[in-house]
N, C-alpha and C. Protein backbone atom coordinates (compact mmCIF):
# COMPACT_ATOMS: atom_id res chain seq x y z
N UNK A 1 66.25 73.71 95.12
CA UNK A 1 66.88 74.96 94.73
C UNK A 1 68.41 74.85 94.81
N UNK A 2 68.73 74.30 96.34
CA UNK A 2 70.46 74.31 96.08
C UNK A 2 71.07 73.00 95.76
N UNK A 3 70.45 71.85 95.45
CA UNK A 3 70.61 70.81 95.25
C UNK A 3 71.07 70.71 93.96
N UNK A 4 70.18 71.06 92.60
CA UNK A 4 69.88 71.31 91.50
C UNK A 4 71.48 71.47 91.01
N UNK A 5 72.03 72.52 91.39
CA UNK A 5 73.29 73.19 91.50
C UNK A 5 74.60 71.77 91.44
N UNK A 6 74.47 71.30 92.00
CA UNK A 6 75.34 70.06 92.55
C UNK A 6 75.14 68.46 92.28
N UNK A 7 73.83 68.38 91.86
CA UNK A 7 73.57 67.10 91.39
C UNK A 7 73.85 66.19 92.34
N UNK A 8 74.35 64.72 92.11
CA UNK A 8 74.61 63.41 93.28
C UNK A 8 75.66 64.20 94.09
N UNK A 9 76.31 65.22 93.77
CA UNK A 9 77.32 65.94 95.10
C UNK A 9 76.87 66.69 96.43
N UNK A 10 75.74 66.48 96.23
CA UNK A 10 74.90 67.71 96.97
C UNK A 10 75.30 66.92 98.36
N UNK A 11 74.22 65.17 98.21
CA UNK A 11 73.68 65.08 99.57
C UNK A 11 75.00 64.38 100.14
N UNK A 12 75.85 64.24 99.82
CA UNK A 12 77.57 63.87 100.36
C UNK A 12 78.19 65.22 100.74
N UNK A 13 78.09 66.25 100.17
CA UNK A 13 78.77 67.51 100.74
C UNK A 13 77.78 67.83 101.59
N UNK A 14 76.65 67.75 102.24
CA UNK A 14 76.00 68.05 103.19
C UNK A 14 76.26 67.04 104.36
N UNK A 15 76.53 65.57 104.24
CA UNK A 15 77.09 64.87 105.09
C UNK A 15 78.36 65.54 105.99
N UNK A 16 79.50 65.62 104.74
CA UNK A 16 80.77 65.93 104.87
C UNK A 16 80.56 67.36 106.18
N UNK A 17 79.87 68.51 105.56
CA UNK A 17 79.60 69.35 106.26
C UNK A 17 79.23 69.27 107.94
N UNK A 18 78.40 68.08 107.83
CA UNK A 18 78.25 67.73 109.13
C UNK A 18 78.94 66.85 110.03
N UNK A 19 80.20 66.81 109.43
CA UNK A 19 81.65 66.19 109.71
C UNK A 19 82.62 67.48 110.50
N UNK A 20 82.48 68.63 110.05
CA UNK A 20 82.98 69.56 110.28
C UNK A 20 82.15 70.52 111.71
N UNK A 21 83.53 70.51 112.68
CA UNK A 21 83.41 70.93 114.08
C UNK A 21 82.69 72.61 113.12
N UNK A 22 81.51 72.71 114.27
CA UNK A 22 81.04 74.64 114.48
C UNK A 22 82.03 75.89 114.07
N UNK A 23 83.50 75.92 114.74
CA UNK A 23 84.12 76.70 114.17
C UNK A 23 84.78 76.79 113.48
N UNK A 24 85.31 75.51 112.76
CA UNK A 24 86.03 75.17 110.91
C UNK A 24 85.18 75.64 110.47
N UNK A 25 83.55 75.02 110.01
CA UNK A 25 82.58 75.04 109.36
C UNK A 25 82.52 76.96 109.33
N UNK A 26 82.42 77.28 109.81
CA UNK A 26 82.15 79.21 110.37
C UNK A 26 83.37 79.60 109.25
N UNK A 27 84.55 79.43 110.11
CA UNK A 27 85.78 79.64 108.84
C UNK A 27 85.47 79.70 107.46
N UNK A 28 85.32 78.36 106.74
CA UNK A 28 84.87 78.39 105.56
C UNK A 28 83.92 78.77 105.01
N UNK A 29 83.03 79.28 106.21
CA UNK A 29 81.66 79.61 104.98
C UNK A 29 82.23 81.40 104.91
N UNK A 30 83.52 81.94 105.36
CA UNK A 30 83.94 83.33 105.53
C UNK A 30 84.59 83.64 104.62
N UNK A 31 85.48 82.37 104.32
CA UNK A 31 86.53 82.38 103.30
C UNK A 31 85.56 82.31 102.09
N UNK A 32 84.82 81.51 102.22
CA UNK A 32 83.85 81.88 101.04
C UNK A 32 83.05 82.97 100.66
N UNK A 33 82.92 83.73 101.79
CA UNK A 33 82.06 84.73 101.53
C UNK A 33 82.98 85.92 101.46
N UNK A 34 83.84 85.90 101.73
CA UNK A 34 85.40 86.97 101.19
C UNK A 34 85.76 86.34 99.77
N UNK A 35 85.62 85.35 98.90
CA UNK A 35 85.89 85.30 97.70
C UNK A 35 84.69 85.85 96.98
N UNK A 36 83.30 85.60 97.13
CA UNK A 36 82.22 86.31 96.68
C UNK A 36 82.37 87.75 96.81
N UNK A 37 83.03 88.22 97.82
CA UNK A 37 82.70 89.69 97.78
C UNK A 37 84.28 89.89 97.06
N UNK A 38 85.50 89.40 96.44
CA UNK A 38 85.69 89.83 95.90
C UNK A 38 87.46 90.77 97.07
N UNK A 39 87.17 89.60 98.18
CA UNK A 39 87.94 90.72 99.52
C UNK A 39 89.18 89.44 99.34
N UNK A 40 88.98 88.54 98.68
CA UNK A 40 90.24 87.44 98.24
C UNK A 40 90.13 86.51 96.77
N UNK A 41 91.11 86.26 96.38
CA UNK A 41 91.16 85.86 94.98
C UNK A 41 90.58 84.55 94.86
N UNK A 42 90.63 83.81 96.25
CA UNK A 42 89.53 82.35 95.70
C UNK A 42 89.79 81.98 97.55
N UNK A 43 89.45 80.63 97.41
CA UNK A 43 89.42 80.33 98.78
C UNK A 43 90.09 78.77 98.91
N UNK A 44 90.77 78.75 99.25
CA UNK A 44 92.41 77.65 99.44
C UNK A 44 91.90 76.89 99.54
N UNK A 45 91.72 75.42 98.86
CA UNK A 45 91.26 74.39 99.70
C UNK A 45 92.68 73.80 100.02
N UNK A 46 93.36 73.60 99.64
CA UNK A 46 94.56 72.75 100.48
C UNK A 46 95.14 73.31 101.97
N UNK A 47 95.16 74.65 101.49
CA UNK A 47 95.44 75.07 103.14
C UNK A 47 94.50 74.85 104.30
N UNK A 48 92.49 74.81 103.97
CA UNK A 48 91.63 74.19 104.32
C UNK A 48 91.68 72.73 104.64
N UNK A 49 92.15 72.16 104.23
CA UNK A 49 92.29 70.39 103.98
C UNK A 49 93.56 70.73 105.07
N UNK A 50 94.62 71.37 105.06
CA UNK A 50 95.69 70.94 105.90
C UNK A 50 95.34 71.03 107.12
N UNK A 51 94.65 72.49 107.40
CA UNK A 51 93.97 73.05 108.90
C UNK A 51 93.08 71.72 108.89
N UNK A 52 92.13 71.71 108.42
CA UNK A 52 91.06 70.20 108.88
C UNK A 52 91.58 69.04 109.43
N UNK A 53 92.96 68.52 108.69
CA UNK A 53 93.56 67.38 108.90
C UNK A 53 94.50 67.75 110.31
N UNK A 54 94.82 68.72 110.43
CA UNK A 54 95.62 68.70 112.02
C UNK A 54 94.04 68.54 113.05
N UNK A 55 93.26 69.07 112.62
CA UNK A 55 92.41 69.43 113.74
C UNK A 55 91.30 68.21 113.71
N UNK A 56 91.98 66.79 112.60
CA UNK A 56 91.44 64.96 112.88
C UNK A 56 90.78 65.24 112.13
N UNK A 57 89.71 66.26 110.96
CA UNK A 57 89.06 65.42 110.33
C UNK A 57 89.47 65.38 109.16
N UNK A 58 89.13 64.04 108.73
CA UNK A 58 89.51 62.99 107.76
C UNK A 58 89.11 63.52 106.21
N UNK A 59 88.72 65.22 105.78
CA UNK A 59 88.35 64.97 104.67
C UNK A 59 89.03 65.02 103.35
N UNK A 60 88.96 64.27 102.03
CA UNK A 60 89.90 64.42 101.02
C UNK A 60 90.05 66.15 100.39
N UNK A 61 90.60 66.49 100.14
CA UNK A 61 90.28 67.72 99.18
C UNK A 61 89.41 67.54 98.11
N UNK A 62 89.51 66.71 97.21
CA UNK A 62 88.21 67.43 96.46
C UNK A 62 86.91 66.91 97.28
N UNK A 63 86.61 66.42 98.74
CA UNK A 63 85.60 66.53 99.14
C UNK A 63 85.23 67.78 99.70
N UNK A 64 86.45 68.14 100.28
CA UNK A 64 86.55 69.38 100.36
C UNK A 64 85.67 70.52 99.38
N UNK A 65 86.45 70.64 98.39
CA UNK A 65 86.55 71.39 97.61
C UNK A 65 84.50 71.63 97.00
N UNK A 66 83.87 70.37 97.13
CA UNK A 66 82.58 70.30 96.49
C UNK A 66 82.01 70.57 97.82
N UNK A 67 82.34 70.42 99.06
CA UNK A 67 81.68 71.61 100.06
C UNK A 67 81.99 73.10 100.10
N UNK A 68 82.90 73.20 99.71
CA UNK A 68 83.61 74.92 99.15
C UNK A 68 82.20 75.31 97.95
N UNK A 69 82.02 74.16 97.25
CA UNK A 69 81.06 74.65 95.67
C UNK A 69 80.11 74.95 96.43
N UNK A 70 79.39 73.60 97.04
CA UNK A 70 78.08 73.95 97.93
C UNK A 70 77.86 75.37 98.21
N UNK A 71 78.49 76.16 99.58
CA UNK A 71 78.30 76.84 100.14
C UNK A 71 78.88 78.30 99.11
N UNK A 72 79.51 78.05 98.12
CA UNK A 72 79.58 79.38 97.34
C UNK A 72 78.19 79.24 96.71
N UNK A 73 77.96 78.23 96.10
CA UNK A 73 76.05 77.83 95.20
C UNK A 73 75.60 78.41 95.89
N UNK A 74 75.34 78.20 97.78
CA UNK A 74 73.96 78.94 98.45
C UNK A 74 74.26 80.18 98.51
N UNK A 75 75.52 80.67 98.79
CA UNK A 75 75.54 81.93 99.14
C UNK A 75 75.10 83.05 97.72
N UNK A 76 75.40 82.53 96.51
CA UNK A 76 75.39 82.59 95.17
C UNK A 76 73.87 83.12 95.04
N UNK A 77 73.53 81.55 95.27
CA UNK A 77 71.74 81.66 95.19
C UNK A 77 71.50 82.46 95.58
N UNK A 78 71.27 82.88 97.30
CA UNK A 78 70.34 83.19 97.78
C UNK A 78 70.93 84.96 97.89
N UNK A 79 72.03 85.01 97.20
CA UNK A 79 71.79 86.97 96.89
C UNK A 79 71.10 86.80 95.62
N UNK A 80 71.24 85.90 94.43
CA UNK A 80 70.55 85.93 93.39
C UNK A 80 68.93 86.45 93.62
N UNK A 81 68.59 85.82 94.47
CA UNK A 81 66.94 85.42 94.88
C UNK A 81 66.80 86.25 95.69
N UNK A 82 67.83 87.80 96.61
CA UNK A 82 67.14 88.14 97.67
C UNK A 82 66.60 87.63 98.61
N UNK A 83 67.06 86.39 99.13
CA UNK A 83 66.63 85.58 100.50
C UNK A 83 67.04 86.22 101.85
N UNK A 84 66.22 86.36 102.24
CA UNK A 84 66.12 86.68 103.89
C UNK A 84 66.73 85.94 104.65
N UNK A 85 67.91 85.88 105.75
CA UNK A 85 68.57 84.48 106.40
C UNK A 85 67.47 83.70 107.12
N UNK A 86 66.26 84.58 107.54
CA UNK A 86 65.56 83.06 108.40
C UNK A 86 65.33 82.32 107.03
N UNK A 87 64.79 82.50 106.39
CA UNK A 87 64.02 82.31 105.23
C UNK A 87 65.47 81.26 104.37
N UNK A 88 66.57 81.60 104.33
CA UNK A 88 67.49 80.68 104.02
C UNK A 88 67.61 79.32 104.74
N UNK A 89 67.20 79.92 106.39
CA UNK A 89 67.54 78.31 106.74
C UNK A 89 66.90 77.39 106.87
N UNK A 90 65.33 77.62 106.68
CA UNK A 90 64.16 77.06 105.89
C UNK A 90 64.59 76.52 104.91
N UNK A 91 65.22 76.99 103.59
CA UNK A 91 64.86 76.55 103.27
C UNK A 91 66.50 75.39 103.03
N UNK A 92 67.45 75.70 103.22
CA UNK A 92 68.14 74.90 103.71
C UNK A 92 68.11 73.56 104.40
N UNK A 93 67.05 73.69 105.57
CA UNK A 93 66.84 72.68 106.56
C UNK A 93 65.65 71.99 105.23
N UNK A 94 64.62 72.31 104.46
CA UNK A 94 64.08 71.36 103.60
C UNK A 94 64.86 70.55 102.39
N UNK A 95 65.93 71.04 101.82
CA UNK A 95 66.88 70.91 100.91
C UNK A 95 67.17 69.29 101.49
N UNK A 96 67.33 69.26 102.43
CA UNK A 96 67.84 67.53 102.77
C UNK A 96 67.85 67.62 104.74
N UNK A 97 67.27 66.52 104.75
CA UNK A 97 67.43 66.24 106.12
C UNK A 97 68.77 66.22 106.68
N UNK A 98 69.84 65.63 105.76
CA UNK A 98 71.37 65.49 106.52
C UNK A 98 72.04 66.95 106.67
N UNK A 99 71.61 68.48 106.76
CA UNK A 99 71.72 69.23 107.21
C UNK A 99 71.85 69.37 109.01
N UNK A 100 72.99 69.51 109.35
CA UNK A 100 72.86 69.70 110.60
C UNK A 100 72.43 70.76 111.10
N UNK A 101 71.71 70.89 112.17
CA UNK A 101 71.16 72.30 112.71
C UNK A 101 72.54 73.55 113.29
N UNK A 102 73.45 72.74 113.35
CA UNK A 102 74.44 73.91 113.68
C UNK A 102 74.89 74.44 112.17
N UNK A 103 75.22 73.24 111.30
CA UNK A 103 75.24 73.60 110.42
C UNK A 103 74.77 74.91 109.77
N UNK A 104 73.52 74.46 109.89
CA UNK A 104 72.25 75.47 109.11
C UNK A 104 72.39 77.35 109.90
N UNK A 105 72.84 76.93 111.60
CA UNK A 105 72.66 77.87 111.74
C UNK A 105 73.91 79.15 111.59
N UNK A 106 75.08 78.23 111.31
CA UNK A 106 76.38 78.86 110.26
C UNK A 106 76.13 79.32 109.55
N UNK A 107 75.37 79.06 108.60
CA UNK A 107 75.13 79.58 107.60
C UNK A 107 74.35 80.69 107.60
N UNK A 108 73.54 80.70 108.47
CA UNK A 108 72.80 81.53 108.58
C UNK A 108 73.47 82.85 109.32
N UNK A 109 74.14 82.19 109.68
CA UNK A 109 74.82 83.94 110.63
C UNK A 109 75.68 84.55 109.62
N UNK A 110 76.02 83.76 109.00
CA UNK A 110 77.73 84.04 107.79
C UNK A 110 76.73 84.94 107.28
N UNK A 111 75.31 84.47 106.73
CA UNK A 111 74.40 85.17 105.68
C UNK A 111 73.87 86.58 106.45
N UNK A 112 73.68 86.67 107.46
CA UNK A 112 72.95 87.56 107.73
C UNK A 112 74.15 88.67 108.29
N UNK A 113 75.16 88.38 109.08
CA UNK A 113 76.42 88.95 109.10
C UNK A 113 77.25 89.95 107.27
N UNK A 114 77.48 88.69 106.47
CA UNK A 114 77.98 89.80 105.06
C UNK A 114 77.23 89.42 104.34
N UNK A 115 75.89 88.69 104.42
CA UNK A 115 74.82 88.77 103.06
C UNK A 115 74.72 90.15 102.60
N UNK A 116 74.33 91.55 103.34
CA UNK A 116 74.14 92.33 102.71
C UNK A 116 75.57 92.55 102.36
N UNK A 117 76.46 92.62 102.02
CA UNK A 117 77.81 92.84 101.31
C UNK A 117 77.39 92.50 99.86
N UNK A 118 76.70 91.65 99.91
CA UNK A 118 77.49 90.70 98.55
C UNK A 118 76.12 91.00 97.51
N UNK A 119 76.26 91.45 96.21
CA UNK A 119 75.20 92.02 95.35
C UNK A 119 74.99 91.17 94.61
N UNK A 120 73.70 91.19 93.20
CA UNK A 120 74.09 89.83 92.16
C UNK A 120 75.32 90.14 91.53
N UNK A 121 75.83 91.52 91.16
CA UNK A 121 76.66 91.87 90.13
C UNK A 121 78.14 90.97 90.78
N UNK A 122 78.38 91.12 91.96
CA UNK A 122 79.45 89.70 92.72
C UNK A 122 79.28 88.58 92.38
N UNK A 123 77.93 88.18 92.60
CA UNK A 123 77.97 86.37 92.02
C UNK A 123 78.29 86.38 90.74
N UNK A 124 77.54 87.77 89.83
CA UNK A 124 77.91 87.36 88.37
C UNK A 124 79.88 87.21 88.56
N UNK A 125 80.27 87.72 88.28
CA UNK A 125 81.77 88.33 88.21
C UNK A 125 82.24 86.95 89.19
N UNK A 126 81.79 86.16 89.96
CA UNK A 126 82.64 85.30 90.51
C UNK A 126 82.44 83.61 89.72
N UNK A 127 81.30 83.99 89.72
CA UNK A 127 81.06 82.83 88.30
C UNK A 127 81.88 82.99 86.85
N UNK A 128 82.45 84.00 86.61
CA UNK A 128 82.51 84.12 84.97
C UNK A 128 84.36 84.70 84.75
N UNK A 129 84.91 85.17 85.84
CA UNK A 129 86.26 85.01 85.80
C UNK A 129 86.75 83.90 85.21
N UNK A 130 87.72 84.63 85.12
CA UNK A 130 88.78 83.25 84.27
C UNK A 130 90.18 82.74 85.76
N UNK A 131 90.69 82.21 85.34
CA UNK A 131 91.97 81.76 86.26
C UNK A 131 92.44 83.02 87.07
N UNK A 132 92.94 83.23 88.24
CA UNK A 132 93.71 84.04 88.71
C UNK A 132 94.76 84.04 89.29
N UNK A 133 96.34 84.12 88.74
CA UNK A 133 97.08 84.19 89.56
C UNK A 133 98.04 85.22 90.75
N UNK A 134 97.73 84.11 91.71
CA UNK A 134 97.91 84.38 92.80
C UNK A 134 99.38 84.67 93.40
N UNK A 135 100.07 83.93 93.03
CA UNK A 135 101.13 83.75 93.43
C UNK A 135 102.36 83.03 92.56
N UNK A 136 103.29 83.03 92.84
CA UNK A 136 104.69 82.24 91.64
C UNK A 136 105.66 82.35 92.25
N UNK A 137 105.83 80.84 92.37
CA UNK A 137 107.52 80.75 93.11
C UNK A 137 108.09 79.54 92.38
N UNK A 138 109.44 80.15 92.71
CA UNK A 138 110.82 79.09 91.48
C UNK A 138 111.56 78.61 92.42
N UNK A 139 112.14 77.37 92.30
CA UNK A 139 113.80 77.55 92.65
C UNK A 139 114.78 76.42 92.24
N UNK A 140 116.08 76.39 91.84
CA UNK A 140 116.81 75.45 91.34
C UNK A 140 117.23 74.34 91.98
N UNK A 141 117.34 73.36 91.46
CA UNK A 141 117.79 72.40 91.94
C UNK A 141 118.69 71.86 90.96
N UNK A 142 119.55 70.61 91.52
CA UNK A 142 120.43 69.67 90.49
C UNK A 142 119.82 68.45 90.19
N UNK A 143 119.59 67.78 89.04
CA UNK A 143 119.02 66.56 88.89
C UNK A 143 120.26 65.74 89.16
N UNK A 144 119.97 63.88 89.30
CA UNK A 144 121.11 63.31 89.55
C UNK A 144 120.77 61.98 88.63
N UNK A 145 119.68 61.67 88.44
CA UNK A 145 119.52 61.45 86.82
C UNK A 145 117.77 61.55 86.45
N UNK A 146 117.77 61.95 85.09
CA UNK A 146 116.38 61.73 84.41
C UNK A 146 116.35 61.24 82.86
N UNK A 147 115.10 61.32 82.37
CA UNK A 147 115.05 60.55 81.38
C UNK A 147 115.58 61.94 80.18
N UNK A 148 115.38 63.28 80.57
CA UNK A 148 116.17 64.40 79.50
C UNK A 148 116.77 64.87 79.85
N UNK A 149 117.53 64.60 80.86
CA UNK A 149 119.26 64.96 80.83
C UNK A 149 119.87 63.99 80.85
N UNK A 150 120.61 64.52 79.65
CA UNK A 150 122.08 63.48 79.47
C UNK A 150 123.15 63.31 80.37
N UNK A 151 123.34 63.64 80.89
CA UNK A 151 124.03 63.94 81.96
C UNK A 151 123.60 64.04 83.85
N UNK A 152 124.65 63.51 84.71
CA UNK A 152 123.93 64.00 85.76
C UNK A 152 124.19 65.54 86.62
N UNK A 153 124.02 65.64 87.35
CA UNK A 153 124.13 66.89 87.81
C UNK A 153 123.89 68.30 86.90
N UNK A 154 122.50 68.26 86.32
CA UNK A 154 121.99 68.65 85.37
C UNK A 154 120.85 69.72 86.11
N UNK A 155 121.55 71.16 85.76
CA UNK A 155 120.50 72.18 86.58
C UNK A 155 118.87 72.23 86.00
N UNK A 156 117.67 72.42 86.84
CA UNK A 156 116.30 72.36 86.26
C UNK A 156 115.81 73.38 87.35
N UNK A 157 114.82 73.76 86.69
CA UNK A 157 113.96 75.06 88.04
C UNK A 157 112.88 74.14 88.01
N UNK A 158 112.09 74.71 89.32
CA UNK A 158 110.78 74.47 89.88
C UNK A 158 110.01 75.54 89.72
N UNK A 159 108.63 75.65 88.76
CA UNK A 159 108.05 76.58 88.98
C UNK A 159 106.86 76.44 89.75
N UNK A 160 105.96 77.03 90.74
CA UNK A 160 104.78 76.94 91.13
C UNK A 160 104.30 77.72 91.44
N UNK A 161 103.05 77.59 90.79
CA UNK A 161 102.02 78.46 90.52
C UNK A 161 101.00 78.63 91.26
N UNK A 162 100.49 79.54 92.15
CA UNK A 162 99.46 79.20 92.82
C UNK A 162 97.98 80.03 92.09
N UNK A 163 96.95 79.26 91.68
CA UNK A 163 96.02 79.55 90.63
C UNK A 163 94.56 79.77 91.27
N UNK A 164 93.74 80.75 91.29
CA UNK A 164 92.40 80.70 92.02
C UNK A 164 91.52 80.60 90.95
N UNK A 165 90.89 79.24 90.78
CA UNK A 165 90.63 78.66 89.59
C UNK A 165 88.80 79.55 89.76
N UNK A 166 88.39 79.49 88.56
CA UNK A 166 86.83 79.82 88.40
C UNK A 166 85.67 79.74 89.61
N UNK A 167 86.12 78.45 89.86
CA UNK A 167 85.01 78.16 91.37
C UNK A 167 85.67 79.17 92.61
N UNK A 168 86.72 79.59 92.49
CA UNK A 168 87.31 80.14 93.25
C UNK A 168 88.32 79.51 94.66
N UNK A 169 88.53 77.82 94.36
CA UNK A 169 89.34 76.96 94.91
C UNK A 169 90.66 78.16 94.48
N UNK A 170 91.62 77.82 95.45
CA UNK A 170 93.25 77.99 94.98
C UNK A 170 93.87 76.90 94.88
N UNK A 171 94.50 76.59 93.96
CA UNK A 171 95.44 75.60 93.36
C UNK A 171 96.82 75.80 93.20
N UNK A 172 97.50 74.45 93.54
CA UNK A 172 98.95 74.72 93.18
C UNK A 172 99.55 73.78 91.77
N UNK A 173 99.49 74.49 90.71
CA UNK A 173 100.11 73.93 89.58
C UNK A 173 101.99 74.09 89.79
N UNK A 174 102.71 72.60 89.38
CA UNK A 174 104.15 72.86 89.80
C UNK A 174 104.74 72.18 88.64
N UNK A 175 105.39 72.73 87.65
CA UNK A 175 106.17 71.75 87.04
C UNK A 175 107.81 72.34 86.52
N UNK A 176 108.29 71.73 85.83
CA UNK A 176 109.42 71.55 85.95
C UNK A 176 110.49 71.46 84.76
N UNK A 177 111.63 72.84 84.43
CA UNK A 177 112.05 73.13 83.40
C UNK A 177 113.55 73.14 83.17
N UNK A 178 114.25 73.04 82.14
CA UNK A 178 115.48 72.50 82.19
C UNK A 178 115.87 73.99 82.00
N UNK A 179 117.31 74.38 81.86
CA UNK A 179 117.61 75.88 82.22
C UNK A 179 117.13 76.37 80.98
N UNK A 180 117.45 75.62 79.49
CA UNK A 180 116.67 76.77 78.40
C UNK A 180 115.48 76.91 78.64
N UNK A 181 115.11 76.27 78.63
CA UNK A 181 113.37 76.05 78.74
C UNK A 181 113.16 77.26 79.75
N UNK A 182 113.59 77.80 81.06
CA UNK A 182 113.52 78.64 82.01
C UNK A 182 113.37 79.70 81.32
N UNK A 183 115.10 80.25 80.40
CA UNK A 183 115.14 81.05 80.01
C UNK A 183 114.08 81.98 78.48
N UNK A 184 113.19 80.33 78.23
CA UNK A 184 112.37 81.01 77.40
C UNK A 184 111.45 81.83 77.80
N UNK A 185 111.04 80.70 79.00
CA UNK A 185 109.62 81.44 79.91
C UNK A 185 110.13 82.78 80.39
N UNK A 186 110.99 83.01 80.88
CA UNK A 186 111.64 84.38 81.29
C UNK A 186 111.52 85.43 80.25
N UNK A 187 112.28 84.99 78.73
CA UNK A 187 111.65 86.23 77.76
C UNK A 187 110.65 86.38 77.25
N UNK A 188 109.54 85.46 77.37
CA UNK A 188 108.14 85.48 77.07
C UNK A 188 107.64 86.74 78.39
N UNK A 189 108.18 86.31 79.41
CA UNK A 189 107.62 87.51 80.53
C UNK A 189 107.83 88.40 80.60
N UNK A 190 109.38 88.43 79.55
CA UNK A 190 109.78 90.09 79.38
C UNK A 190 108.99 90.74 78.58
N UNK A 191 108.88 90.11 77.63
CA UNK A 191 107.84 91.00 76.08
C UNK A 191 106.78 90.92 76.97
N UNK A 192 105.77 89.97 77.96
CA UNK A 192 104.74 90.39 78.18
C UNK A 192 104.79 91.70 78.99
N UNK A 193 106.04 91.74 79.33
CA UNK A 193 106.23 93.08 80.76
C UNK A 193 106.04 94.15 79.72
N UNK A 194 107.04 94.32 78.33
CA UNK A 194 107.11 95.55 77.74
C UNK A 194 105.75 95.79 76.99
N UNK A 195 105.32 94.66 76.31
CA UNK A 195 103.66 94.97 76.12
C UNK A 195 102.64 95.96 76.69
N UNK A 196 102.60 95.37 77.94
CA UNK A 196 101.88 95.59 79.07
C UNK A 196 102.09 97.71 79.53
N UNK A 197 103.61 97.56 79.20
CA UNK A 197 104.05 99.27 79.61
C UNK A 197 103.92 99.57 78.04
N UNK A 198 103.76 99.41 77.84
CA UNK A 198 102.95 100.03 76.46
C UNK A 198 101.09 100.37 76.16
N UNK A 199 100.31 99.45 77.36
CA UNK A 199 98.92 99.96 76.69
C UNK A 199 98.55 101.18 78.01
């Protein structure tokens, strides 16, 4: 049932999972279950990956990130299906032996704690969003040489974007504009501003 979902990612994000100390593991299955209900715009994996990595464990982000999928899939599922939490960790604990029992029983409290929160009409709507942004920050700097400025000491902005993509990961998209180029994106945001006070 939750395997299906994840394909060859499954039984490695269930490892990984059991890499993760009792109260990280608790954390994330919250942050996940606050993006399902819709109480946050996605659920960070880099800020996840940074907290993990002070606190020694070793995991990459997108390993990360496909234990983030995992545990949105079950939580997903099992409002889909009306599952009962004992009855989840059944069937959890059959899903694959490399389930740890603390594991399992995280999950099970996260579920039985805001399972009733979370309706199908949430999973639909968290599956079928589009991008969300979250956040946007700029700031200038001087180049001292590149391959499109002729010149050195050549002003460019930084834009970054912070994006809560479909799965509901947050992402940081950052790139990088010479001052016209700024000033286009700036009047593109104006007409979208006056648009916008228009409907």
């Amino acid at each position: 049932m939750f395997a299906d979902g994840l394909g060859s990612d499954f039984d490695s994000a269930v490892e990984n999972i059991g890499k993760l100390p009792q109260d990280l593991f608790a954390e994330l299955c919250q942050r996940v279950m606050f993006y399902l209900q819709h109480r946050t715009p996605g659920t960070d994996a880099v800020y996840l990956h940074q907290r993990f990595h002070r606190a020694g464990i070793g995991l990459s982000v997108s390993e990360l990130e496909t234990v983030i999928n995992l545990i949105s899939l079950v939580f997903r599922t099992t409002a889909k299906n009306n599952i009962p939490a004992e009855e989840l960790a059944v069937r959890l604990a059959g899903s694959s032996n490399k389930w740890s029992k603390q594991a399992v029983q995280v999950i099970r409290h996260v579920w039985s704690e805001q399972g009733k929160f979370l309706t199908v009409e949430d999973t639909i709507k968290s599956t079928v969003t589009a991008g969300q942004l979250v956040d946007l920050q700029w700031k200038m700097g001087m180049t001292v040489s590149s391959s499109s400025c002729k010149s050195l000491n050549c002003p460019y902005v930084t834009v970054t974007l912070k994006v809560a993509e479909t799965a509901g990961q947050i992402t940081n998209k950052s790139f990088e504009m010479t001052i016209p180029q700024f000033q286009n994106f700036f009047r593109q945001f104006k007409e979208m501003a006056s648009v916008l006070e228009t409907v």
